[in-house]
Protein backbone atom coordinates (compact mmCIF):
# COMPACT_ATOMS: atom_id res chain seq x y z
CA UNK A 1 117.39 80.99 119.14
CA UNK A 2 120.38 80.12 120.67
CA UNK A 3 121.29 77.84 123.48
CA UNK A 4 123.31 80.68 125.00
CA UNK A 5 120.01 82.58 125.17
CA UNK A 6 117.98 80.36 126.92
CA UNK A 7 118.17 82.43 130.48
CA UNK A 8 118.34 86.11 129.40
CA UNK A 9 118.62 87.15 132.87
CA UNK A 10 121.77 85.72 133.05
CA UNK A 11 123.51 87.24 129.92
CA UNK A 12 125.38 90.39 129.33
CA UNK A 13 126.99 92.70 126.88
CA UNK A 14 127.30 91.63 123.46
CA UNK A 15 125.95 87.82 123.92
CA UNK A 16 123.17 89.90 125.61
CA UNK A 17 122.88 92.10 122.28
CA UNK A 18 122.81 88.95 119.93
CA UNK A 19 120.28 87.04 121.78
CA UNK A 20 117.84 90.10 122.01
CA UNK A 21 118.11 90.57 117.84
CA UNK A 22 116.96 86.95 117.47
CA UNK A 23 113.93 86.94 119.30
CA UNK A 24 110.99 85.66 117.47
CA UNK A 25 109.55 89.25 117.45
CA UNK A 26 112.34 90.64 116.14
CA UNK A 27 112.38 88.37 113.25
CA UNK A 28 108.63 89.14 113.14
CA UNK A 29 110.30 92.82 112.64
CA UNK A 30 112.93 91.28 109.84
CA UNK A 31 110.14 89.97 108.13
CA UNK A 32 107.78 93.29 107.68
CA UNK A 33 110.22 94.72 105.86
CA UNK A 34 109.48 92.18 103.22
CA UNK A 35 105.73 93.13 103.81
CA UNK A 36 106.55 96.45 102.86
CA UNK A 37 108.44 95.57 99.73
CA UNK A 38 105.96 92.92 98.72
CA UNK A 39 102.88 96.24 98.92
CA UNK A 40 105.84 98.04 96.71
CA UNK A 41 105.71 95.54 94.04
CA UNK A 42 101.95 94.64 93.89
CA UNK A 43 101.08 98.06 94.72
CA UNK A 44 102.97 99.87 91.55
CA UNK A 45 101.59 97.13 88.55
CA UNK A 46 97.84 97.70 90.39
CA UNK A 47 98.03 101.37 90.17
CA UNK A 48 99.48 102.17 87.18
CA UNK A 49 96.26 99.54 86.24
CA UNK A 50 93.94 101.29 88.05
CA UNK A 51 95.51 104.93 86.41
CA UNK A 52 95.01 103.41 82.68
CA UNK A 53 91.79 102.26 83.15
CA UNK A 54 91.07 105.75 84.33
CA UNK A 55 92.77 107.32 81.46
CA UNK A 56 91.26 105.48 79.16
CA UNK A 57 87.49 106.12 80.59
CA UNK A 58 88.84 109.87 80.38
CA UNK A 59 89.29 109.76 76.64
CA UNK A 60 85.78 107.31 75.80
CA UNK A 61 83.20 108.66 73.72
CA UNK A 62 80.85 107.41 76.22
CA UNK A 63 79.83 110.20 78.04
CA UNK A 64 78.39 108.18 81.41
CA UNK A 65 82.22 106.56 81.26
CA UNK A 66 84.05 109.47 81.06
CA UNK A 67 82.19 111.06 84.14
CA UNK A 68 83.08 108.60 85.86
CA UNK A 69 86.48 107.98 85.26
CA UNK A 70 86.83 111.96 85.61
CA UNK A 71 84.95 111.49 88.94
CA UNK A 72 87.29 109.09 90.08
CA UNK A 73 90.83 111.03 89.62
CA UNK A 74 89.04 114.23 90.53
CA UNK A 75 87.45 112.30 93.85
CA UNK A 76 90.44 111.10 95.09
CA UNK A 77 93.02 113.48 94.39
CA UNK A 78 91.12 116.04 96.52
CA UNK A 79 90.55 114.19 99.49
CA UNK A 80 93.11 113.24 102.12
CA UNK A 81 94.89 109.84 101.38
CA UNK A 82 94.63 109.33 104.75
CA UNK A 83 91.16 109.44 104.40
CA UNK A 84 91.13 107.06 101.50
CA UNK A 85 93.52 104.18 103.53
CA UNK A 86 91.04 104.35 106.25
CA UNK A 87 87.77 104.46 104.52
CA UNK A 88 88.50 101.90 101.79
CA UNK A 89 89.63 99.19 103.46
CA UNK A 90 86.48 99.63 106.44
CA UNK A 91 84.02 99.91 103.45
CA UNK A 92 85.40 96.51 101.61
CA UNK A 93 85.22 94.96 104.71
CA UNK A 94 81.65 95.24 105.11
CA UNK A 95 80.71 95.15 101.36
CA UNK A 96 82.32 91.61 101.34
CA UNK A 97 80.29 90.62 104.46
CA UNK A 98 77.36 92.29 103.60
CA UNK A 99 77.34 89.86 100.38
CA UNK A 100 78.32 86.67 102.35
CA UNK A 101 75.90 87.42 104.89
CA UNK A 102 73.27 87.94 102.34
CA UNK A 103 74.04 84.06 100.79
CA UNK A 104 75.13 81.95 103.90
CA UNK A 105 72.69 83.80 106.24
CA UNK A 106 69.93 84.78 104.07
CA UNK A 107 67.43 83.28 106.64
CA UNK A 108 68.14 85.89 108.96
CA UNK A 109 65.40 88.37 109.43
CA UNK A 110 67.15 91.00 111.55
CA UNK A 111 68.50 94.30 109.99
CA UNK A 112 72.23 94.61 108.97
CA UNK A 113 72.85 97.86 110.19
CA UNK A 114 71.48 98.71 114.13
CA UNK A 115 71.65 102.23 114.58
CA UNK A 116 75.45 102.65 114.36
CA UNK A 117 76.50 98.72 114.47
CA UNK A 118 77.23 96.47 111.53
CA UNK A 119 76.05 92.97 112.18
CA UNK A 120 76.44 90.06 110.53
CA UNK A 121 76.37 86.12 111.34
CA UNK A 122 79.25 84.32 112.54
CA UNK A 123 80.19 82.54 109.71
CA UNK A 124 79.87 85.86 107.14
CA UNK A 125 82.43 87.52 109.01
CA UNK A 126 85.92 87.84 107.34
CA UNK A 127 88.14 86.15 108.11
CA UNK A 128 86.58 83.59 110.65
CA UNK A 129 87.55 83.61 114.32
CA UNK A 130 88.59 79.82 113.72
CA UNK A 131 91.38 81.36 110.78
CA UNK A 132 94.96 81.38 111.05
CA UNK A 133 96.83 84.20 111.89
CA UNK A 134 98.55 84.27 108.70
CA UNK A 135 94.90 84.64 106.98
CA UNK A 136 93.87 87.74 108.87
CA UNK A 137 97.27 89.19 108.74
CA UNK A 138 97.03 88.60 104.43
CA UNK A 139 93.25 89.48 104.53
CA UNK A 140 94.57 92.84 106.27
CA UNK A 141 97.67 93.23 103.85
CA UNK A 142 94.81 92.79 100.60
CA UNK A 143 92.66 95.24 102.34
CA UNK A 144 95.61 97.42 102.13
CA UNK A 145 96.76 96.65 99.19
CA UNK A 146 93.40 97.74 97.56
CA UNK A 147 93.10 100.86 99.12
CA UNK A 148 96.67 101.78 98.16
CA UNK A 149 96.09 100.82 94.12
CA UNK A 150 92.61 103.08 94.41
CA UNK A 151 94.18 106.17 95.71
CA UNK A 152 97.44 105.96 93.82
CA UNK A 153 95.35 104.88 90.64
CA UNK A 154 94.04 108.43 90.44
CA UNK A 155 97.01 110.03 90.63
CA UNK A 156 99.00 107.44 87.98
CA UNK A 157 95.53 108.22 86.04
CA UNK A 158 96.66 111.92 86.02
CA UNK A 159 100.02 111.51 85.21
CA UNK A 160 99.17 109.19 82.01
CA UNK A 161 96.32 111.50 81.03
CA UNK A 162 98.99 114.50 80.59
CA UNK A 163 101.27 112.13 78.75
CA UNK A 164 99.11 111.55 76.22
CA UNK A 165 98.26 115.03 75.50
CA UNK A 166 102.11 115.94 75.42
CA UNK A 167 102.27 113.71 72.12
CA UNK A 168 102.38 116.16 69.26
CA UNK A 169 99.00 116.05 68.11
CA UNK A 170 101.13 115.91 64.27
CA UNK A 171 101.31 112.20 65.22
CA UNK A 172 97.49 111.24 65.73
CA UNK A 173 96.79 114.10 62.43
CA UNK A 174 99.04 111.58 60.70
CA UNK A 175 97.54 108.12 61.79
CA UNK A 176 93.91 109.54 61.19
CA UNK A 177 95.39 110.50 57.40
CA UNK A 178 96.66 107.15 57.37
CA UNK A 179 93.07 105.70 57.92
CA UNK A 180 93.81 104.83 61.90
CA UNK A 181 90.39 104.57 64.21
CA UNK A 182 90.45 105.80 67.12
CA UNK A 183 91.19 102.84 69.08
CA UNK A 184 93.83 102.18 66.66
CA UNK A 185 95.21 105.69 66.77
CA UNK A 186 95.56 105.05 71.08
CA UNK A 187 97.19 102.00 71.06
CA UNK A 188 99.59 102.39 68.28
CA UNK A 189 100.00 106.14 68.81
CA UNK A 190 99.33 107.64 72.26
CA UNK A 191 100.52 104.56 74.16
CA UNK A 192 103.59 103.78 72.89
CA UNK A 193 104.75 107.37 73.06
CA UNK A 194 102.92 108.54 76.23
CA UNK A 195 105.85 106.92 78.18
CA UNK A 196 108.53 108.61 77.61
CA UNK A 197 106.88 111.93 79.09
CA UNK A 198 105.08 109.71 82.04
CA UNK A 199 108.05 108.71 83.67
CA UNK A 200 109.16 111.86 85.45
CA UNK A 201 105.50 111.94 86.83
CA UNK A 202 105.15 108.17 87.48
CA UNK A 203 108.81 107.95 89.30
CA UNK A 204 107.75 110.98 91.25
CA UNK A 205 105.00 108.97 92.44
CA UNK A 206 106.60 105.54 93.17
CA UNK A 207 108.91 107.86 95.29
CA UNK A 208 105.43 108.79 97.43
CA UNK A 209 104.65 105.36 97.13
CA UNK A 210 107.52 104.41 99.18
CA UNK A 211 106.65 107.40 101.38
CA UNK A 212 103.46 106.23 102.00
CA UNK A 213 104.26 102.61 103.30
CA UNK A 214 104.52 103.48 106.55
CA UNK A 215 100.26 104.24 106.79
CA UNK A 216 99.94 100.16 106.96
CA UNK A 217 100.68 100.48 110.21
CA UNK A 218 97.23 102.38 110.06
CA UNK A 219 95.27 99.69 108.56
CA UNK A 220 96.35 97.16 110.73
CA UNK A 221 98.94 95.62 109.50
CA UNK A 222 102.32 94.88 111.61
CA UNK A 223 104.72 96.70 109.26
CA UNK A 224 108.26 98.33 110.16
CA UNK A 225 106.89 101.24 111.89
CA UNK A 226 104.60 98.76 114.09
CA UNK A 227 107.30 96.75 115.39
CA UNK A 228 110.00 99.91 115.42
CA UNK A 229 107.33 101.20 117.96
CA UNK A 230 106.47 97.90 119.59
CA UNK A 231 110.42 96.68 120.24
CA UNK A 232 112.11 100.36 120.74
CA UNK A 233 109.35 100.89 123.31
CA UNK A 234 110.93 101.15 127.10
CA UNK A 235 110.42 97.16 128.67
CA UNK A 236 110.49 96.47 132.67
CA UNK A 237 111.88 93.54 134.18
CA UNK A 238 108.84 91.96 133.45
CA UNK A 239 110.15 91.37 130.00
CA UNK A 240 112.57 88.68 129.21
CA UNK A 241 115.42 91.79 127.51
CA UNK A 242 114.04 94.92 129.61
CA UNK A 243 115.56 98.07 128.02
CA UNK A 244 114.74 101.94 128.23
CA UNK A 245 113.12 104.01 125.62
CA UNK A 246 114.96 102.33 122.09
CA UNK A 247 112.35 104.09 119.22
CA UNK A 248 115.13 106.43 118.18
CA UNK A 249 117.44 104.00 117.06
CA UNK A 250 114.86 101.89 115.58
CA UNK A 251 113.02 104.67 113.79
CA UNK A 252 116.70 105.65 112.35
CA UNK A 253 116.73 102.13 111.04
CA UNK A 254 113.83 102.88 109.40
CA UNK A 255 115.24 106.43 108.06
CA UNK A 256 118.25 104.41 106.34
CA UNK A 257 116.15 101.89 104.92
CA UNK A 258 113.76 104.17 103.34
CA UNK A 259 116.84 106.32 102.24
CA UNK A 260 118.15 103.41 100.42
CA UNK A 261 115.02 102.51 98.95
CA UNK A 262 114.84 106.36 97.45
CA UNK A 263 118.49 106.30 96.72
CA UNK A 264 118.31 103.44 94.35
CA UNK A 265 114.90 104.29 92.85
CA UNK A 266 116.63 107.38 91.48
CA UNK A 267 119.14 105.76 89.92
CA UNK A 268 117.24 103.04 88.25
CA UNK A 269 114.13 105.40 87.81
CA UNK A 270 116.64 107.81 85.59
CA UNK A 271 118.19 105.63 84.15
CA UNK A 272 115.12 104.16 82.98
CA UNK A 273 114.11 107.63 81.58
CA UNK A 274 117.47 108.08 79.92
CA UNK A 275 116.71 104.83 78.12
CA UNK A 276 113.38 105.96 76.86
CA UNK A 277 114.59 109.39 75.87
CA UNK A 278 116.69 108.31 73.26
CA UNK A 279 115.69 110.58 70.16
CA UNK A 280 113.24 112.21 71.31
CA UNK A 281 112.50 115.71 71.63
CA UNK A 282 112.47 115.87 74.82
CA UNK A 283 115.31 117.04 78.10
CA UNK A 284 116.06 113.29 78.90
CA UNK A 285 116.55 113.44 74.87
CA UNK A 286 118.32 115.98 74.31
CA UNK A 287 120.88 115.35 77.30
CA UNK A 288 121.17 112.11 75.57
CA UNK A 289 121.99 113.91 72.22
CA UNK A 290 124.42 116.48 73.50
CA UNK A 291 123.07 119.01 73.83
CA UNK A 292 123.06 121.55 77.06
CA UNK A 293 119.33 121.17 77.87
């Protein structure tokens, strides 16, 4: 990046230091931790989506509905998420170019699937070879993304589910002797209130949400833990900045970062819940009213 820096070889001590933080894969490094913070803020909204949906299906009076949505909280929250980050993105994959292959290469008589192989033409695969970077690296980061709104879905599903059945049941008695439907009842009753008794359960898991960043590295995407491993790793003089073993002090860059993250979660998080509580019958309530607890 520097002029300076042109001939590392010839460069020592704290020039050496500067010049070896501003390599391009180092800023490659800066930048995934904006990848990670970027899955943080699509990932939450797409969950807590995913979860209401769920919540909803739980509480239909169609009974093929509420199987399913029962299915799908039940499903996932009793298999591995690391299960779930693997097998969701893989299975996407090939749905998507299953259905391309079966519209752009619909004249092709042989069989998708050859004993253990997945084939498809050239030009149904995702991305194409002739792509960008930049367009496998976001087709990998949506991938993700998915799979991380599906298996935190159930478990925001869960949460919201136990909300609403914490609301007195005086209040929906009251809006059905008001003349309330049901729908009306749920979104003028239940949802409004459900909050304030979701939050410990939903900040609980954005805190696992953060936690559970660092399984992009899994899914292919270069995240903080991929380059942490990549850069701390020992480099020979065949490298332009050769170096012994670094991971430690990378991987404790990474164990301040997500610190921080938590840190300041917590405080907005209860704050949050504070604000919420107010008059209501509830601990966040009643610390708010004065009294012990």
């Amino acid at each position: 990046m520097f002029n300076a820096c042109i001939n590392p070889s010839s460069i020592e001590g704290f020039v050496w230091l500067i010049c070896y933080l501003t390599t391009a894969k180092h800023f490659a490094f800066y930048f995934s931790f904006l990848v990670v913070l970027l899955l943080l803020i699509f990932a939450a909204p797409l969950s807590l989506l995913f979860g209401f949906i769920a919540t909803a299906g739980v509480r239909s009076s169609v009974f093929l509905i509420r199987i399913i949505a029962k299915g799908y909280i039940n499903m996932v929250r009793g298999i591995p998420d690391v299960v779930f980050f693997l097998f969701v993105p893989l299975a996407l994959d090939q749905l998507f170019e299953f259905i391309r292959h079966k519209i752009i290469c619909f004249d092709v008589t042989e069989p998708i699937w050859r004993g253990t192989d997945f084939v498809v033409c050239k030009a149904a695969k995702l991305p194409l070879s002739t792509a960008d970077l930049w367009v496998h690296q976001m087709y990998s980061f949506i991938l993700a993304l998915i799979a991380f709104a599906i298996v935190f879905g159930a478990f925001a599903g869960n949460v919201l589910s136990g909300a609403m059945n914490a609301v007195p049941k005086a209040q929906t008695d009251t809006a059905t002797a008001f003349g309330f439907s049901k729908k009306q009842t749920f979104w003028r009753i239940l949802v409004p209130q459900m909050w304030v008794y979701a939050i410990p359960g939903l900040s609980n898991l954005w805190m696992i949400l953060i936690k559970a960043t660092p399984l992009l590295f899994l899914l292919g995407v270069e995240d903080v833990v991929y380059w942490a491993r990549e850069l701390g790793g020992s480099k020979t003089s065949l490298y332009a900045y050769p170096h012994p073993d670094w991971r430690v002090y990378y991987f404790a860059g990474l164990l301040v970062f997500y610190l921080l993250m938590t840190w300041f979660s917590g405080k907005v998080l209860n704050k949050l819940q504070l604000k919420l509580s107010h008059g209501q019958s509830t601990m966040a309530g009643r610390e708010l009213q004065g009294y012990p607890g």
